[in-house]
N, C-alpha and C. Protein backbone atom coordinates (compact mmCIF):
# COMPACT_ATOMS: atom_id res chain seq x y z
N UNK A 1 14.29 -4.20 -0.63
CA UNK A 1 13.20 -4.07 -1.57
C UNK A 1 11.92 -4.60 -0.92
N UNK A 2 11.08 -3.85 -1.07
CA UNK A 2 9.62 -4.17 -0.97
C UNK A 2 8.93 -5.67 -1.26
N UNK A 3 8.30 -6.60 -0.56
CA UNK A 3 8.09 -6.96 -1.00
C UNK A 3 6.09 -8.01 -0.35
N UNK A 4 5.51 -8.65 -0.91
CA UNK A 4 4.28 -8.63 -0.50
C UNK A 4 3.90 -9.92 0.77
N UNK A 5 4.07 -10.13 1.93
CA UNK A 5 3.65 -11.06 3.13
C UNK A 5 2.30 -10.81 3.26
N UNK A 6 2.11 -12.80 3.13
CA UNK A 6 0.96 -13.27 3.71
C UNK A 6 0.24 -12.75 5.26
N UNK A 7 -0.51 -12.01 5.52
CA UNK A 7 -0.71 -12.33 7.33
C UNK A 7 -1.85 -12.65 7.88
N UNK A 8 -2.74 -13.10 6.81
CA UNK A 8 -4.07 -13.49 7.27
C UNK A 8 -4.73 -14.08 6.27
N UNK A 9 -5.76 -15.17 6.60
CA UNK A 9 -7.24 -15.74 5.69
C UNK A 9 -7.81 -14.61 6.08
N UNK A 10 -8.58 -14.40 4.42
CA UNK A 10 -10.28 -13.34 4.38
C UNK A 10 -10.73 -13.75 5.50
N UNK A 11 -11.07 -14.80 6.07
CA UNK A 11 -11.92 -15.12 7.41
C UNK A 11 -11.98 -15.12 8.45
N UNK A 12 -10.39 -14.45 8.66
CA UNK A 12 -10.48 -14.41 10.11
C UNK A 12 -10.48 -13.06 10.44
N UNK A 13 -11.26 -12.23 9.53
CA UNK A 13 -11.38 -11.19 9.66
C UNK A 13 -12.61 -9.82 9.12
N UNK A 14 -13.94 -10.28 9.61
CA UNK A 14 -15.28 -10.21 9.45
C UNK A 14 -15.14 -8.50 9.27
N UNK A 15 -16.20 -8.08 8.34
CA UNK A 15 -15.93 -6.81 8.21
C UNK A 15 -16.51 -6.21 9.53
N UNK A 16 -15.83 -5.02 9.75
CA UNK A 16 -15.76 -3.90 10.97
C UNK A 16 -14.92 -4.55 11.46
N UNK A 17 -14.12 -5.46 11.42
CA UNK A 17 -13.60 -5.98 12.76
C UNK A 17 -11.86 -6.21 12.03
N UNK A 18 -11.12 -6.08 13.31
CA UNK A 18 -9.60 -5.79 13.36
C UNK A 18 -9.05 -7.03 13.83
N UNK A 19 -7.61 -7.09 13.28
CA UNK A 19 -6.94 -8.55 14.12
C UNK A 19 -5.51 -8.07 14.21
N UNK A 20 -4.64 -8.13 14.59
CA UNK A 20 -3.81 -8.10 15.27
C UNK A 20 -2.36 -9.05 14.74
N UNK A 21 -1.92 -8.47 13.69
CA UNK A 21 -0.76 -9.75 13.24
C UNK A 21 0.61 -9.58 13.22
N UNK A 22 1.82 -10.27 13.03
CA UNK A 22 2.86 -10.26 13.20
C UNK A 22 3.59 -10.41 11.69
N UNK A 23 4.19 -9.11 11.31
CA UNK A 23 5.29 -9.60 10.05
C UNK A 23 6.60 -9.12 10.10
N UNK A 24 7.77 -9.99 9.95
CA UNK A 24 8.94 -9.69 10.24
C UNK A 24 9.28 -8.47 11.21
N UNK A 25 8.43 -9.18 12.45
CA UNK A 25 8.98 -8.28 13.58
C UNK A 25 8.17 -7.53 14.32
N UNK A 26 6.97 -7.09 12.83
CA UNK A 26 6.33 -5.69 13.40
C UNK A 26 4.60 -6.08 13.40
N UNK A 27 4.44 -5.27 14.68
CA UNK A 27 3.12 -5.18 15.25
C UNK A 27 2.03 -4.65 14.58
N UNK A 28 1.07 -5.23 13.57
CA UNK A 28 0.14 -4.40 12.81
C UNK A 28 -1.35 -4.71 12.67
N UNK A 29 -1.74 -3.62 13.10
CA UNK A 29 -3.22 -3.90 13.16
C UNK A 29 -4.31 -4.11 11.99
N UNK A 30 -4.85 -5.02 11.29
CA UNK A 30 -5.31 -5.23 9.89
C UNK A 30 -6.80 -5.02 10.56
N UNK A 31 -7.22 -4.39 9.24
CA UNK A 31 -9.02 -3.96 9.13
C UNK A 31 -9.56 -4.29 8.31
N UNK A 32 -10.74 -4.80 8.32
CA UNK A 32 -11.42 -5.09 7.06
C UNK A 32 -12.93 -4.07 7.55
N UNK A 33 -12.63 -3.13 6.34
CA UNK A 33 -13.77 -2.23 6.39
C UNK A 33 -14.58 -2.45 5.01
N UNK A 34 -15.82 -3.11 5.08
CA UNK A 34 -16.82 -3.83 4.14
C UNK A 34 -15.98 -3.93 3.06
N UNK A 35 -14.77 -5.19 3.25
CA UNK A 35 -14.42 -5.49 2.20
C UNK A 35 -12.93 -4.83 1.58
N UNK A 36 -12.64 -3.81 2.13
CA UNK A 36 -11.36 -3.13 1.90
C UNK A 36 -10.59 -3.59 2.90
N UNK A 37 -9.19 -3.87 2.86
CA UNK A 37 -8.61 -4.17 4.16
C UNK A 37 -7.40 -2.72 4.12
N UNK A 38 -7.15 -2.22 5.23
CA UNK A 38 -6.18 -1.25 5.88
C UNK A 38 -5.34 -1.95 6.62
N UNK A 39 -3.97 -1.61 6.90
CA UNK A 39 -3.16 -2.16 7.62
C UNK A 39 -2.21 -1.32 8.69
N UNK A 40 -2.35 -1.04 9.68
CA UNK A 40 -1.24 0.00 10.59
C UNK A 40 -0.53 -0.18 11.51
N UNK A 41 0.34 0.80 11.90
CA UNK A 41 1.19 -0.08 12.62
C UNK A 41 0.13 -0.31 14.08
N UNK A 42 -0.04 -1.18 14.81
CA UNK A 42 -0.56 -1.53 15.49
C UNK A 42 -0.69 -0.78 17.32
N UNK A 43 0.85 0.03 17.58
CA UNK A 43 0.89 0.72 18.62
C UNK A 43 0.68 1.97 18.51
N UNK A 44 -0.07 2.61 19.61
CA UNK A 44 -0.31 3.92 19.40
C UNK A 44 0.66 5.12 19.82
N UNK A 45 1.67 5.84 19.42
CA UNK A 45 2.69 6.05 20.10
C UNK A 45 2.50 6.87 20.71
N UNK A 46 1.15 7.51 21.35
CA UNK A 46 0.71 8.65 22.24
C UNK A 46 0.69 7.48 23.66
N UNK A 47 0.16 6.57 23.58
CA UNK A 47 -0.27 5.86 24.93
C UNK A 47 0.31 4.42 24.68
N UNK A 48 0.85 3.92 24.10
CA UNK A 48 0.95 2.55 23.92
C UNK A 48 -0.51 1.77 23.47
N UNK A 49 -1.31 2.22 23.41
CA UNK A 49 -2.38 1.27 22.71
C UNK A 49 -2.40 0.42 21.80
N UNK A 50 -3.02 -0.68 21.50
CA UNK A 50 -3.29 -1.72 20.64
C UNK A 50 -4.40 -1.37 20.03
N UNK A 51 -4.00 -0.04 18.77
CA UNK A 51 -4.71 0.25 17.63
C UNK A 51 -5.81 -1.31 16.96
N UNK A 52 -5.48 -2.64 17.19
CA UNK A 52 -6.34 -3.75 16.49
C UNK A 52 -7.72 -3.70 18.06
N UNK A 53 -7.25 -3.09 19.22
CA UNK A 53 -8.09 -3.53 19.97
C UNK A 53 -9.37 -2.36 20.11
N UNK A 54 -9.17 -1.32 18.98
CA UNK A 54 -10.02 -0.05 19.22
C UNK A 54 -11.59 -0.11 18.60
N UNK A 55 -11.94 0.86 18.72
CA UNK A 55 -13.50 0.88 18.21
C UNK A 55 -13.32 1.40 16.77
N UNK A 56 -13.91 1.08 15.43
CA UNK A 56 -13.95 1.84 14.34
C UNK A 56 -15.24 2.68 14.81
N UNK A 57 -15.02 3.75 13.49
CA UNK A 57 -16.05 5.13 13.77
C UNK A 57 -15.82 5.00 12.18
N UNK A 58 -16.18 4.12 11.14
CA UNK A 58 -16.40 4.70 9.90
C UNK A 58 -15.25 4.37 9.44
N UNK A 59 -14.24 5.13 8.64
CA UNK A 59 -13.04 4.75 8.31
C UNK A 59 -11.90 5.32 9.54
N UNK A 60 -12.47 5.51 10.67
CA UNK A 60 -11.60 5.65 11.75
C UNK A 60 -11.01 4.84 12.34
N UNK A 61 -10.34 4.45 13.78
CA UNK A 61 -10.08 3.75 14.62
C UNK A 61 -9.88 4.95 15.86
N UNK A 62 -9.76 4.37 16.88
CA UNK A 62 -9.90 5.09 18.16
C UNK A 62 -9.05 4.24 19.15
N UNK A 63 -7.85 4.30 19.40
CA UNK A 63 -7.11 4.00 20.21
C UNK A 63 -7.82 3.39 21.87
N UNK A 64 -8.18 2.55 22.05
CA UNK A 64 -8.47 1.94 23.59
C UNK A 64 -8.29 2.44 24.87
N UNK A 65 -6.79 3.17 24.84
CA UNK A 65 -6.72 4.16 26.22
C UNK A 65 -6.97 5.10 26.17
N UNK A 66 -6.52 5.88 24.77
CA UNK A 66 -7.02 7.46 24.65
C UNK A 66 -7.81 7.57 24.13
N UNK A 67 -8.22 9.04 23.16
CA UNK A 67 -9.07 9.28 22.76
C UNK A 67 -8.79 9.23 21.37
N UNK A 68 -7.70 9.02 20.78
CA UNK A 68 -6.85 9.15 19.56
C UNK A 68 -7.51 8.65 18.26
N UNK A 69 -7.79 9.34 17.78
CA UNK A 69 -8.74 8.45 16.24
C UNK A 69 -7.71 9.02 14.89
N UNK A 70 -7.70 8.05 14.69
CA UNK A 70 -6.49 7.75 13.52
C UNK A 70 -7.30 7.11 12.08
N UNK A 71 -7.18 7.99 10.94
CA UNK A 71 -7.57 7.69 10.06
C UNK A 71 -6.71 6.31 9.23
N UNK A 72 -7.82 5.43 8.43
CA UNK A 72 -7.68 4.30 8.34
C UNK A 72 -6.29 4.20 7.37
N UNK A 73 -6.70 5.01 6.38
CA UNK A 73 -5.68 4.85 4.79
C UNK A 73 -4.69 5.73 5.05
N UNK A 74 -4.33 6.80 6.21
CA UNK A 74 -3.56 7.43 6.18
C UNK A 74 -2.78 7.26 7.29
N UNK A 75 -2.88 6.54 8.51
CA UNK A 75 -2.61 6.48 10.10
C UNK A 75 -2.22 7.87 10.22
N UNK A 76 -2.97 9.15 9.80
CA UNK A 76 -3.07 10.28 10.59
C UNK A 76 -4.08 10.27 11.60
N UNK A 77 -3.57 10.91 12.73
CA UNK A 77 -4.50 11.02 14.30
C UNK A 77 -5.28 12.56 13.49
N UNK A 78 -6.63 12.32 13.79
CA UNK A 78 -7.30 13.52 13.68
C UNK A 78 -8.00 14.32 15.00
N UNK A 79 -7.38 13.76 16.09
CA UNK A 79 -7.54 14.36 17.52
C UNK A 79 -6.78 14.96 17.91
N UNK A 80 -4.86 14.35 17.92
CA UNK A 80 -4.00 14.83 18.22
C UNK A 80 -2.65 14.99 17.42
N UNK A 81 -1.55 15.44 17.28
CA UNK A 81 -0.59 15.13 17.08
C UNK A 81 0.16 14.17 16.84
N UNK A 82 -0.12 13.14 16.22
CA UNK A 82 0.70 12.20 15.88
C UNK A 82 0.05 11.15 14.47
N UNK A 83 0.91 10.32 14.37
CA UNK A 83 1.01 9.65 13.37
C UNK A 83 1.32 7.89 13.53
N UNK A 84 1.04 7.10 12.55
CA UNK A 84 1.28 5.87 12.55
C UNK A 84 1.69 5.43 11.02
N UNK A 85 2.81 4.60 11.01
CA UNK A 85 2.73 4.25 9.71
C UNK A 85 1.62 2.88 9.07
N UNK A 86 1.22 3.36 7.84
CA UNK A 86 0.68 2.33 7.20
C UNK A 86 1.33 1.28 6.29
N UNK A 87 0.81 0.38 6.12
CA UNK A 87 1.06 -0.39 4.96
C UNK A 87 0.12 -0.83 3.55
N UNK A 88 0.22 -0.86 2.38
CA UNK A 88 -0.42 -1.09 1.41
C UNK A 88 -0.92 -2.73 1.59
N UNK A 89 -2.25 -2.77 1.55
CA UNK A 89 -2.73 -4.45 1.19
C UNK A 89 -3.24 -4.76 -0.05
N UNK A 90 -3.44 -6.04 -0.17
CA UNK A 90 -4.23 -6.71 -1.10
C UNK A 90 -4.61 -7.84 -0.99
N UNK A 91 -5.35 -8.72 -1.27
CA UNK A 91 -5.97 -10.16 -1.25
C UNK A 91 -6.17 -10.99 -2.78
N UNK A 92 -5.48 -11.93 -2.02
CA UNK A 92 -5.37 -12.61 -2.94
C UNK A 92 -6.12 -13.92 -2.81
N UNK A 93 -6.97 -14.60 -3.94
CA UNK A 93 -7.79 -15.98 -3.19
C UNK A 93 -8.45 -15.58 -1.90
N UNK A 94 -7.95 -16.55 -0.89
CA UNK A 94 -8.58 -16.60 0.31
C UNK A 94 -7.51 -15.66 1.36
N UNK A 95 -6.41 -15.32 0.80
CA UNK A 95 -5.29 -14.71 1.60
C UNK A 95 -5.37 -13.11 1.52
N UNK A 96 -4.83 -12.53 2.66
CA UNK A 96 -4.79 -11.13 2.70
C UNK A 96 -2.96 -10.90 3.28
N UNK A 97 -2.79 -9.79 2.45
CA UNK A 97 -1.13 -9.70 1.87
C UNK A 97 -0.73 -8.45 1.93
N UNK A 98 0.14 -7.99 2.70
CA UNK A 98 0.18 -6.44 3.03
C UNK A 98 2.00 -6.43 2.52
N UNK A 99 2.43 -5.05 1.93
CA UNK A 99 3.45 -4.63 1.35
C UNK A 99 4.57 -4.09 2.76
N UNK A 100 5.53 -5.34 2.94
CA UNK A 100 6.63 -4.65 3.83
C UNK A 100 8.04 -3.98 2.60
């Protein structure tokens, strides 16, 4: 069953900007886009990239080695063929809490 993990303070995570966290196991890249946070899986499975280490373009991301831009709420690639799974967030207080 589903259920909701802590993986970050609001603060350590300035809007436009991505961090990089660990929950039971798995590699996921968290966004805070003015205030909304997105959560994905963090590798890019075209190149191995570190989806937290990419450039946003809006509600995009752009993979670091390739060219791969992966929409935020959906981890669909809108360049190429592939996919990433997401996770549902929310914040709570000062905490940000994503649905494994």
């Amino acid at each position: 069953m589903a259920e909701w993990v802590r993986v970050a303070d609001l603060s350590e995570i300035p809007p436009s900007k991505a961090k990089r966290v660990e929950a039971r196991g798995l590699a996921i890249a968290l966004f805070n886009l003015d205030g909304q946070f997105y959560a994905l899986e963090d590798t890019c499975p075209r190149d191995e990239g570190s989806l937290s280490q990419g450039d946003l373009f809006g509600d995009l991301v752009q993979c670091p080695v390739e060219a791969c831009k992966y929409e935020l709420a959906t981890g669909t690639c809108i360049t190429f063929d592939a996919h990433v799974q997401t996770f549902e967030t929310k914040t709570d207080g000062s905490s940000v809490f994503i649905k494994l």
